[in-house]
PDB file of N, CA and C in Angstrom:
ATOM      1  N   UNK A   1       0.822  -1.200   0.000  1.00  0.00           N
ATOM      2  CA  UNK A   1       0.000   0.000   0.000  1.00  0.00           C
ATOM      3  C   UNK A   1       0.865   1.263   0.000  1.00  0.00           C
ATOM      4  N   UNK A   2       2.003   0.853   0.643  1.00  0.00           N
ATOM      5  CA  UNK A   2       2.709   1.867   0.767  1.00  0.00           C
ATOM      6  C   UNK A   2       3.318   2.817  -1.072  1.00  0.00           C
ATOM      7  N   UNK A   3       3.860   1.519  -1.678  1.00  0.00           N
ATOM      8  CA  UNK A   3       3.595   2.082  -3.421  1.00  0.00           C
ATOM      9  C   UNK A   3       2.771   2.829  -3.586  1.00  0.00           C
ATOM     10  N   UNK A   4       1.455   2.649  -3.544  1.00  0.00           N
ATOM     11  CA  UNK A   4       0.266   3.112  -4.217  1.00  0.00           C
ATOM     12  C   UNK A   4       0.015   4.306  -3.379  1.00  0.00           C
ATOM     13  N   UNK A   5       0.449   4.519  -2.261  1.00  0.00           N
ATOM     14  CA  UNK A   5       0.644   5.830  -1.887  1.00  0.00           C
ATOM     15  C   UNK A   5       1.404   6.964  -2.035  1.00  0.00           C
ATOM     16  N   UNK A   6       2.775   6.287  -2.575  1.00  0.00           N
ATOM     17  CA  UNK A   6       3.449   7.456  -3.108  1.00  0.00           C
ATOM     18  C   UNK A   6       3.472   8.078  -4.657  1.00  0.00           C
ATOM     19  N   UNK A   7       2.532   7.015  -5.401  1.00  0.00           N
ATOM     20  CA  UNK A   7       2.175   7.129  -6.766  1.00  0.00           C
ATOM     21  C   UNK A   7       1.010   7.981  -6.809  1.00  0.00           C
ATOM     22  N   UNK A   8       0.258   8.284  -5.301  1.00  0.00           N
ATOM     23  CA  UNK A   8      -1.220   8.848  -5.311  1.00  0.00           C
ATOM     24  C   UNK A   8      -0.090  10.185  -5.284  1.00  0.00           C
ATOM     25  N   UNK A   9       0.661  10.717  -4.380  1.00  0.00           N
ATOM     26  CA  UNK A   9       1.075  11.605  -4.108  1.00  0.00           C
ATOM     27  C   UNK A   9       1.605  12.213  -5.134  1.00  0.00           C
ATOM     28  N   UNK A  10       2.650  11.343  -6.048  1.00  0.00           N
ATOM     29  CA  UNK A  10       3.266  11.977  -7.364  1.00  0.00           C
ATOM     30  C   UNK A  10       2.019  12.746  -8.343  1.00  0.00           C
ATOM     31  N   UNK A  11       1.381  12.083  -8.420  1.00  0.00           N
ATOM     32  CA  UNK A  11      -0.378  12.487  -8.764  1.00  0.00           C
ATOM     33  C   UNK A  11      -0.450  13.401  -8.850  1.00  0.00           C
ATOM     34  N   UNK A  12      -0.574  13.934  -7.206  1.00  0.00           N
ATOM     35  CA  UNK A  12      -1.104  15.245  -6.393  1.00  0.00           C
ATOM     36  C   UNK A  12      -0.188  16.565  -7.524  1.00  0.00           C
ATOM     37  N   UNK A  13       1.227  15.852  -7.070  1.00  0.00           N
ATOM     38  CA  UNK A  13       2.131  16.718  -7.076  1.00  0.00           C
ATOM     39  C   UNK A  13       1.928  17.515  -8.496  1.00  0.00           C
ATOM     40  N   UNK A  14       1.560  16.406  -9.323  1.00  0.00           N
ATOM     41  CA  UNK A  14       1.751  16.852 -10.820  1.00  0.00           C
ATOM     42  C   UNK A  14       0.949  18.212 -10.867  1.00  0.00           C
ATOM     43  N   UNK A  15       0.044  18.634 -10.484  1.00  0.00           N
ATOM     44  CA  UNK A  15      -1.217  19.479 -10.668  1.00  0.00           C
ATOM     45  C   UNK A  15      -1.961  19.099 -11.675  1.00  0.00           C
ATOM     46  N   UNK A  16      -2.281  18.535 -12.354  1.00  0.00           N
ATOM     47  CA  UNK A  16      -3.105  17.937 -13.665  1.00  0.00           C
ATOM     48  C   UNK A  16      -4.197  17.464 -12.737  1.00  0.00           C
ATOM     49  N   UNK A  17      -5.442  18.305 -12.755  1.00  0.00           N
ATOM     50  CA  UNK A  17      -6.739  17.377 -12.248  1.00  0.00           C
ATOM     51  C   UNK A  17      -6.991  16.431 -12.570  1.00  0.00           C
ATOM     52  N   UNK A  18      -6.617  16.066 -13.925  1.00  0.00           N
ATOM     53  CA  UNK A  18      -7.362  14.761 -14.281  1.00  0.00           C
ATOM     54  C   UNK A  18      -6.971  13.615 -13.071  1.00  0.00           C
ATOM     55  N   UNK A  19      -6.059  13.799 -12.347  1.00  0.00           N
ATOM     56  CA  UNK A  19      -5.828  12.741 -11.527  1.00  0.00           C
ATOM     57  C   UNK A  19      -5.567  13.335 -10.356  1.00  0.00           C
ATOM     58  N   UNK A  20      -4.935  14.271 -10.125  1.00  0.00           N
ATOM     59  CA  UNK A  20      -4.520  14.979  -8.986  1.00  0.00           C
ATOM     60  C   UNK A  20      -5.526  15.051  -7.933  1.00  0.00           C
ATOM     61  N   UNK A  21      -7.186  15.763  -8.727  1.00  0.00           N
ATOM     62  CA  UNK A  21      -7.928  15.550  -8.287  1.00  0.00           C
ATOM     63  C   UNK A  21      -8.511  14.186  -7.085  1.00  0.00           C
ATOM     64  N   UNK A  22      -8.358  13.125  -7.992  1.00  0.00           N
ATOM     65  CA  UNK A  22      -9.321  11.702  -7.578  1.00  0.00           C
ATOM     66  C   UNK A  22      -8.280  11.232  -6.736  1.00  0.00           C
ATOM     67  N   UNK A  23      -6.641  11.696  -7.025  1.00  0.00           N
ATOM     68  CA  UNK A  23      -5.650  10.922  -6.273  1.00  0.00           C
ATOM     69  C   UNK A  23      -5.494  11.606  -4.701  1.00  0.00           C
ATOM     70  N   UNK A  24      -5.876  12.999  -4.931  1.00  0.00           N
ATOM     71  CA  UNK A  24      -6.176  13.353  -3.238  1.00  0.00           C
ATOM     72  C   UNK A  24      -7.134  12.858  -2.437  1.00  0.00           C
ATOM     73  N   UNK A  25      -8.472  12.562  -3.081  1.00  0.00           N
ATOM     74  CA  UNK A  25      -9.565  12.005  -2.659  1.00  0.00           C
ATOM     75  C   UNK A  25      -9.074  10.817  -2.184  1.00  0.00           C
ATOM     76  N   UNK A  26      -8.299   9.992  -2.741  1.00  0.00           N
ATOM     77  CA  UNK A  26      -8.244   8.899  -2.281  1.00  0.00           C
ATOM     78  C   UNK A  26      -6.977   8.837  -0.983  1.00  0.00           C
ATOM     79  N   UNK A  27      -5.993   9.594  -0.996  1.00  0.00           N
ATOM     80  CA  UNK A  27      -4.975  10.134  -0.081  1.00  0.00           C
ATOM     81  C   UNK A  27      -5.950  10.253   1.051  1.00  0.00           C
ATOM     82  N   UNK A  28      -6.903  11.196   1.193  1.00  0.00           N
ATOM     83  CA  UNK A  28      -7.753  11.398   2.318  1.00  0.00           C
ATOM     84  C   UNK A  28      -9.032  10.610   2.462  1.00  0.00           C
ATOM     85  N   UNK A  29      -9.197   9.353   1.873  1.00  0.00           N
ATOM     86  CA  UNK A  29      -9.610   8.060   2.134  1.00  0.00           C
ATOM     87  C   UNK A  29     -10.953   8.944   1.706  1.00  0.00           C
ATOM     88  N   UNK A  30     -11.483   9.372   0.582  1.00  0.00           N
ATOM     89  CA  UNK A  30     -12.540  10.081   0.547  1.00  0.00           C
ATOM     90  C   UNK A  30     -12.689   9.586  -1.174  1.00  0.00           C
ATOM     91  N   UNK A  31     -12.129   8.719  -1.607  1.00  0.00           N
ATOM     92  CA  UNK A  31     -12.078   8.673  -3.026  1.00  0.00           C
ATOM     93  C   UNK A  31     -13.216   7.634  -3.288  1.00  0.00           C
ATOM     94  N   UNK A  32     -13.911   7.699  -4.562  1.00  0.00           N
ATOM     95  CA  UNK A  32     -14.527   6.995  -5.346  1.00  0.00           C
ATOM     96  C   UNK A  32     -13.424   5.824  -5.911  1.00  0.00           C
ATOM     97  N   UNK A  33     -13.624   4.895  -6.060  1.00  0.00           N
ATOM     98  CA  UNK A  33     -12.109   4.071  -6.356  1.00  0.00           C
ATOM     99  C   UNK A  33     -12.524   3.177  -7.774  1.00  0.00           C
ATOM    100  N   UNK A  34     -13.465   3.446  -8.228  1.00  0.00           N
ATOM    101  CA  UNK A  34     -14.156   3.602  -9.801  1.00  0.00           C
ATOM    102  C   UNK A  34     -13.941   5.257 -10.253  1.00  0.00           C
ATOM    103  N   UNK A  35     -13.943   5.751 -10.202  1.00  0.00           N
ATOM    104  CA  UNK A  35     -13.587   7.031 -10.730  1.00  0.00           C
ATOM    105  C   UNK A  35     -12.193   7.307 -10.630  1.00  0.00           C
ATOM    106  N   UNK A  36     -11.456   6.713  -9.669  1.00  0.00           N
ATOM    107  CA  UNK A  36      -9.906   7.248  -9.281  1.00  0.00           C
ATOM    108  C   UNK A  36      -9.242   6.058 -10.722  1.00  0.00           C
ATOM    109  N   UNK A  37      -9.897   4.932 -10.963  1.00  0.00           N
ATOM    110  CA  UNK A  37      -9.547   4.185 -11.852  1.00  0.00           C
ATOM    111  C   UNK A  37      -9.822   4.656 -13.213  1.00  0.00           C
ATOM    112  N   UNK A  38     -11.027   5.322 -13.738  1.00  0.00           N
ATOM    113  CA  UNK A  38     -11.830   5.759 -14.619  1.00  0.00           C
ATOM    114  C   UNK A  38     -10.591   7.185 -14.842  1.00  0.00           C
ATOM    115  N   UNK A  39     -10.137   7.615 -14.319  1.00  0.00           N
ATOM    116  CA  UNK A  39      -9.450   8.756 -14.209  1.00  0.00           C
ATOM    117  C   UNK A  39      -7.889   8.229 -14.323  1.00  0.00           C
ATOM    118  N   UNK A  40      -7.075   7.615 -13.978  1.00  0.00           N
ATOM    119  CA  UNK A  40      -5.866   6.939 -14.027  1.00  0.00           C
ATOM    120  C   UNK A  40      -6.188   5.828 -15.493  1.00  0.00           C
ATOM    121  N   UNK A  41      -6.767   5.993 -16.558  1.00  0.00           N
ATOM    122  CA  UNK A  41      -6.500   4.862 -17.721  1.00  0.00           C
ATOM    123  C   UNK A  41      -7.030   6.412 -18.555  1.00  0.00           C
ATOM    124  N   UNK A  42      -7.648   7.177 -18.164  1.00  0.00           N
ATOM    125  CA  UNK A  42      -7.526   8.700 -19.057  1.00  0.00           C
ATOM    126  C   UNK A  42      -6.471   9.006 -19.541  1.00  0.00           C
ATOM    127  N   UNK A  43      -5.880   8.902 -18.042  1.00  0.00           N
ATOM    128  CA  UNK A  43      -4.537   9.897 -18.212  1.00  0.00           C
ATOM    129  C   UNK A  43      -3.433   8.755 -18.725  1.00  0.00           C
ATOM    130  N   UNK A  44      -3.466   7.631 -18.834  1.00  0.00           N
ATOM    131  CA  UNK A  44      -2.646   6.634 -18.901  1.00  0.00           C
ATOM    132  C   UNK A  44      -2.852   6.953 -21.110  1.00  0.00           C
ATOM    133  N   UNK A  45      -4.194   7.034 -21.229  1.00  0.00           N
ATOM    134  CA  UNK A  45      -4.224   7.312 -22.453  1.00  0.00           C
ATOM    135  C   UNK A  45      -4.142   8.668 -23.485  1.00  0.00           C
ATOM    136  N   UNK A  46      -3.982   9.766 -22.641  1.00  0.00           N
ATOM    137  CA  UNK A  46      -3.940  11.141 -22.927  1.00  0.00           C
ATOM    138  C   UNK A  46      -2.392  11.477 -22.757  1.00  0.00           C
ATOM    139  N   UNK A  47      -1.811  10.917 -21.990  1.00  0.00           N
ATOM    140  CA  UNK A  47      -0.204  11.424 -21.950  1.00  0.00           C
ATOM    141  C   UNK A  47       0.718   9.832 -21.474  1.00  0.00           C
ATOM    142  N   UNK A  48       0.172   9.025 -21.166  1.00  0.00           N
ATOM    143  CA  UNK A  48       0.628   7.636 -21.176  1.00  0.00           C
ATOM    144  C   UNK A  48       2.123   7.460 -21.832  1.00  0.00           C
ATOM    145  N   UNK A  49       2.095   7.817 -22.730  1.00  0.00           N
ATOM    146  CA  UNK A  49       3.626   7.631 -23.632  1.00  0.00           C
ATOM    147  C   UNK A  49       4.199   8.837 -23.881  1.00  0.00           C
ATOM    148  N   UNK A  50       4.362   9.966 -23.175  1.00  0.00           N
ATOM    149  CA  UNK A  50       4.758  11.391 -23.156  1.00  0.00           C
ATOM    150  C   UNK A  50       6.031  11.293 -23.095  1.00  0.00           C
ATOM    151  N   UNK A  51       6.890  10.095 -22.273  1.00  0.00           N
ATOM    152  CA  UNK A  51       7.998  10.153 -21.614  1.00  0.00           C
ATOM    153  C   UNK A  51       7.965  10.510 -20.006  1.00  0.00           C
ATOM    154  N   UNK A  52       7.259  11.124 -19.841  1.00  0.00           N
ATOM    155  CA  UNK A  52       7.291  11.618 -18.263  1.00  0.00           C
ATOM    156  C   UNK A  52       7.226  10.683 -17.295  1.00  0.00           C
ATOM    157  N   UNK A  53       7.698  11.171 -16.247  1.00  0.00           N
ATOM    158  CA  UNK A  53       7.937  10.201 -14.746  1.00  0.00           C
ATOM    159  C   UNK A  53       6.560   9.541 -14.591  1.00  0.00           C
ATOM    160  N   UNK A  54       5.725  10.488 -15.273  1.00  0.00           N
ATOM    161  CA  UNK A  54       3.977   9.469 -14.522  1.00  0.00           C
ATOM    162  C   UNK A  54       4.074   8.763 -15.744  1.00  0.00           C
ATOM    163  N   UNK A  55       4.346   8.140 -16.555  1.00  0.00           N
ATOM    164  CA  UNK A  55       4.126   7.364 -17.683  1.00  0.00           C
ATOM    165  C   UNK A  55       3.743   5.759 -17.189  1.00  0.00           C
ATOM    166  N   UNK A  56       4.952   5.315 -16.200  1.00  0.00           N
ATOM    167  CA  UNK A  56       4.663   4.125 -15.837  1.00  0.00           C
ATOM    168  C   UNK A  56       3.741   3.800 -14.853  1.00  0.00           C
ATOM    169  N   UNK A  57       3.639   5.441 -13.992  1.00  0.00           N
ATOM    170  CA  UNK A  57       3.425   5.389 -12.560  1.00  0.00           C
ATOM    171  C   UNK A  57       1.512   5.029 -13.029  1.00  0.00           C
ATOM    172  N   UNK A  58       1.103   5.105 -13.930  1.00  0.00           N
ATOM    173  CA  UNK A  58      -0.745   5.488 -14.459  1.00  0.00           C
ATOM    174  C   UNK A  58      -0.691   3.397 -14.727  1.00  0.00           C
ATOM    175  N   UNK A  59       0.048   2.672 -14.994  1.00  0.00           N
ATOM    176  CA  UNK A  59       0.226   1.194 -15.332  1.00  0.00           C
ATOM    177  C   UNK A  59       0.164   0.535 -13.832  1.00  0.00           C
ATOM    178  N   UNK A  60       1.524   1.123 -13.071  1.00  0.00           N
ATOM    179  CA  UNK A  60       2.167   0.551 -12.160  1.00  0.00           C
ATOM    180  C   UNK A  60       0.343   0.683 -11.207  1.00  0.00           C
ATOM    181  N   UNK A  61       0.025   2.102 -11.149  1.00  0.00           N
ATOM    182  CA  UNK A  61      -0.919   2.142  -9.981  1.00  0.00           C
ATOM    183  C   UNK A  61      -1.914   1.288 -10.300  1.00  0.00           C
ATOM    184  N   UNK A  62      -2.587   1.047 -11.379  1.00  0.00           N
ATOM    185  CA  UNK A  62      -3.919   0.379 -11.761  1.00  0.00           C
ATOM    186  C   UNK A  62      -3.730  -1.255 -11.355  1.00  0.00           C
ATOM    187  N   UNK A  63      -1.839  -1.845 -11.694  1.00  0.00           N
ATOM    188  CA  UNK A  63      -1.787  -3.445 -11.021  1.00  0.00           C
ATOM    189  C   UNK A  63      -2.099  -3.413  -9.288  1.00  0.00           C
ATOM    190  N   UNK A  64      -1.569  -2.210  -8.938  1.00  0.00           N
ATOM    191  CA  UNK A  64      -1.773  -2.001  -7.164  1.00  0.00           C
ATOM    192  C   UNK A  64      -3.340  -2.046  -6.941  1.00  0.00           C
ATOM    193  N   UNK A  65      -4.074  -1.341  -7.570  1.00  0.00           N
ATOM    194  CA  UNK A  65      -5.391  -1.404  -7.297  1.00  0.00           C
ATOM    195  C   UNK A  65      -6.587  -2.284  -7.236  1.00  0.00           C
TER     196      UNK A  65
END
C-alpha cells in the first residue's frame, strides 16, 4: 500500500486534475475508487507515452489497485 501511496502523491504533485484531483480524494480516504480508476487509464491514455515520470506510474498504480 505503501507504493500506491506514493504514486497517489506523485499524482497530487503533478497538478493535472485529471488525476490529482481523484488521487487526493483517495490520499484522504474520501475517493470513489471507480472514478480514481476511470481517471488513471484517461490519463494513462492522454499522456501515457509522453515520456514523463507518470508514464509508468498510471500502469504501475492500476496493477496495485
Amino acid at each position: 500500500m505503501e507504493e500506491l501511496k506514493v504514486i497517489m502523491e506523485k499524482f497530487v504533485a503533478s497538478g493535472w486534475d485529471l488525476i490529482a484531483v481523484p488521487a487526493q480524494q483517495w490520499l484522504d480516504k474520501k475517493a470513489d475508487k471507480d472514478v480514481l480508476i476511470a481517471a488513471i487509464k484517461q490519463a494513462d491514455k492522454e499522456c501515457g507515452s509522453c515520456g514523463c515520470e507518470l508514464d509508468p506510474l498510471y500502469k504501475r498504480a492500476l496493477e496495485l489497485m
